[in-house]
Protein backbone atom coordinates (compact mmCIF):
# COMPACT_ATOMS: atom_id res chain seq x y z
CA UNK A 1 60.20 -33.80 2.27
CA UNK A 2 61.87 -31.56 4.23
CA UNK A 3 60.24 -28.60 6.22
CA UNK A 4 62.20 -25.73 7.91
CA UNK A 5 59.99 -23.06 10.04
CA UNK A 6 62.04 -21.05 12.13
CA UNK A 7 60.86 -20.83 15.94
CA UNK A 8 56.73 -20.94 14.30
CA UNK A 9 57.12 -17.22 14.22
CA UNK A 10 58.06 -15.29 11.36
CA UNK A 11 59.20 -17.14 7.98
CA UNK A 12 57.85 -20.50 6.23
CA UNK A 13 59.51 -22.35 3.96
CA UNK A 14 58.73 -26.05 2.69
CA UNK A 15 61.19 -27.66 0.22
CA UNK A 16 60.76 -30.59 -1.75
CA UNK A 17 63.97 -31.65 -3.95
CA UNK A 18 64.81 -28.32 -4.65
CA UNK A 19 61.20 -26.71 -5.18
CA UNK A 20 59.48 -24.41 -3.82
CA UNK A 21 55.86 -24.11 -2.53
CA UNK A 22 53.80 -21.54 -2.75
CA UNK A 23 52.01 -20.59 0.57
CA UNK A 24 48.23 -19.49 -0.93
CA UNK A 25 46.27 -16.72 1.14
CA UNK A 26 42.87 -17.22 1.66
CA UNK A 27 39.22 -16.51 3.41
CA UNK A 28 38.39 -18.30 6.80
CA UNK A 29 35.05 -19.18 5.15
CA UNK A 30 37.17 -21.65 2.32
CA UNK A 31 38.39 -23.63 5.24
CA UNK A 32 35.25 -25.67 5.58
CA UNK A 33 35.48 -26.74 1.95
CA UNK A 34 38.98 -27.70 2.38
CA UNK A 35 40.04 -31.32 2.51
CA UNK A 36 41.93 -31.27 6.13
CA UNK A 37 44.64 -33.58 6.89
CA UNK A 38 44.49 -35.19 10.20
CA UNK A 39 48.40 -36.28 10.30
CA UNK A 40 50.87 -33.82 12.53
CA UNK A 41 52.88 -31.73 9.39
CA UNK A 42 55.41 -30.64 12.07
CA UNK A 43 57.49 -33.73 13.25
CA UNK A 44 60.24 -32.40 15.86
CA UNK A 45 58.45 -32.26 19.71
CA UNK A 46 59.76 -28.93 20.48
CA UNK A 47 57.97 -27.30 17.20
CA UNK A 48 54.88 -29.18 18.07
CA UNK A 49 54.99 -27.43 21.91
CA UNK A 50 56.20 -24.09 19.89
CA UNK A 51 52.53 -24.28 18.32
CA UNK A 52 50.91 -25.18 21.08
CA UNK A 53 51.95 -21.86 23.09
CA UNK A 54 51.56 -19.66 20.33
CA UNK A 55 48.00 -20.73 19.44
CA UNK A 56 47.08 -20.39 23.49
CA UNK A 57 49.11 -16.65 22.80
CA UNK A 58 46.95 -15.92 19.70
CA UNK A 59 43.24 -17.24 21.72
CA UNK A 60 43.93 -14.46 24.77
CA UNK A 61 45.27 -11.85 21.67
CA UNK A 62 42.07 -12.63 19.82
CA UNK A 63 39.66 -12.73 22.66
CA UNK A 64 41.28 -9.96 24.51
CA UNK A 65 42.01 -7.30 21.77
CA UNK A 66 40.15 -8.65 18.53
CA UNK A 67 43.67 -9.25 17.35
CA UNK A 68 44.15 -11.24 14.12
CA UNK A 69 46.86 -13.96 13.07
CA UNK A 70 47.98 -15.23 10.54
CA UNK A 71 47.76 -19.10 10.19
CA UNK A 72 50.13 -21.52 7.54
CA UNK A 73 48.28 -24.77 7.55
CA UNK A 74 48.76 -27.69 5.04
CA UNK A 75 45.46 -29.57 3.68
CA UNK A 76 45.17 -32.26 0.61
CA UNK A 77 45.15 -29.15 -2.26
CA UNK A 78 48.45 -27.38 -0.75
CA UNK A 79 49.99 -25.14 1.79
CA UNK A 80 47.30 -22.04 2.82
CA UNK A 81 47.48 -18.78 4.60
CA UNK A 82 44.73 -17.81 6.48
CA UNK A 83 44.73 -14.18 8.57
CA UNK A 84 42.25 -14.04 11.35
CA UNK A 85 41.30 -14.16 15.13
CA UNK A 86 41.69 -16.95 17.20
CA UNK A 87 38.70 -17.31 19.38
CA UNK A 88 39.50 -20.80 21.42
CA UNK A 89 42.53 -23.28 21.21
CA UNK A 90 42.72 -26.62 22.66
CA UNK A 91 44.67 -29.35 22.14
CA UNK A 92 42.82 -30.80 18.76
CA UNK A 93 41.14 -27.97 16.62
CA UNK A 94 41.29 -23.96 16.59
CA UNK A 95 38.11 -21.97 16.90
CA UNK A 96 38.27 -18.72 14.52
CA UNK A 97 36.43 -15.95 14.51
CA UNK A 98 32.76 -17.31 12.32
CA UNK A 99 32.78 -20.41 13.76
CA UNK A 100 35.32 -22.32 11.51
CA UNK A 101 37.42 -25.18 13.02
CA UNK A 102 40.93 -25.96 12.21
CA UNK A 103 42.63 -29.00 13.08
CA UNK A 104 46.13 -28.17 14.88
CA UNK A 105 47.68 -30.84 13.31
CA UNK A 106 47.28 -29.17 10.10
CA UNK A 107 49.11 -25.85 11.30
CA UNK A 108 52.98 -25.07 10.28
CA UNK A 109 53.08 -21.89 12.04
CA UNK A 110 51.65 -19.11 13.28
CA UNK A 111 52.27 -15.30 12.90
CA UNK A 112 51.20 -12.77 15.44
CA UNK A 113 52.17 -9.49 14.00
């Protein structure tokens, strides 16, 4: 499987022998019903510390001027698109805005607009 993201900023693109996957937009409240995987989907260091600073970028955004994101995270049923505001980051799980938690390991990127 091979994954290209380009700086986690502003295109996604997973490819799997030649195919495709298509990146499904939904509702924070799904999340909970979601079955999370708790394995890193981003293996290269410097994309993992990419994340990291844009997630702390998208917690002072969100907490600071309401501003939304939008989120590509992988879970068990596919690859999801989720826009909303970032409330708290740390180094395991995202807080959004309605109290749903989101496991950073499950994040390929995220777009601040």
């Amino acid at each position: 499987m091979l994954v290209e993201t380009t700086s986690c900023s502003k295109s996604f693109k997973k490819t799997t022998a030649m195919q495709l996957e298509t990146i499904t937009t939904i509702e924070k409240e799904q999340i909970p019903f979601l079955e999370l995987n708790y394995h890193d989907v981003l293996q290269h260091p410097d994309y993992i510390n990419r994340r990291k600073h844009i997630l702390y970028d998208a917690m002072i955004l969100g907490n600071n001027y309401h501003t939304k994101v939008k989120i590509i995270f992988e879970c068990k049923q596919g690859i999801f698109q989720v826009e909303t505001t970032v409330w708290t980051a740390t180094e395991d799980f995202v807080l959004l805005k309605g109290g749903v938690y989101l496991p950073v390991m499950c994040i390929h990127d995220v777009i601040i607009a």
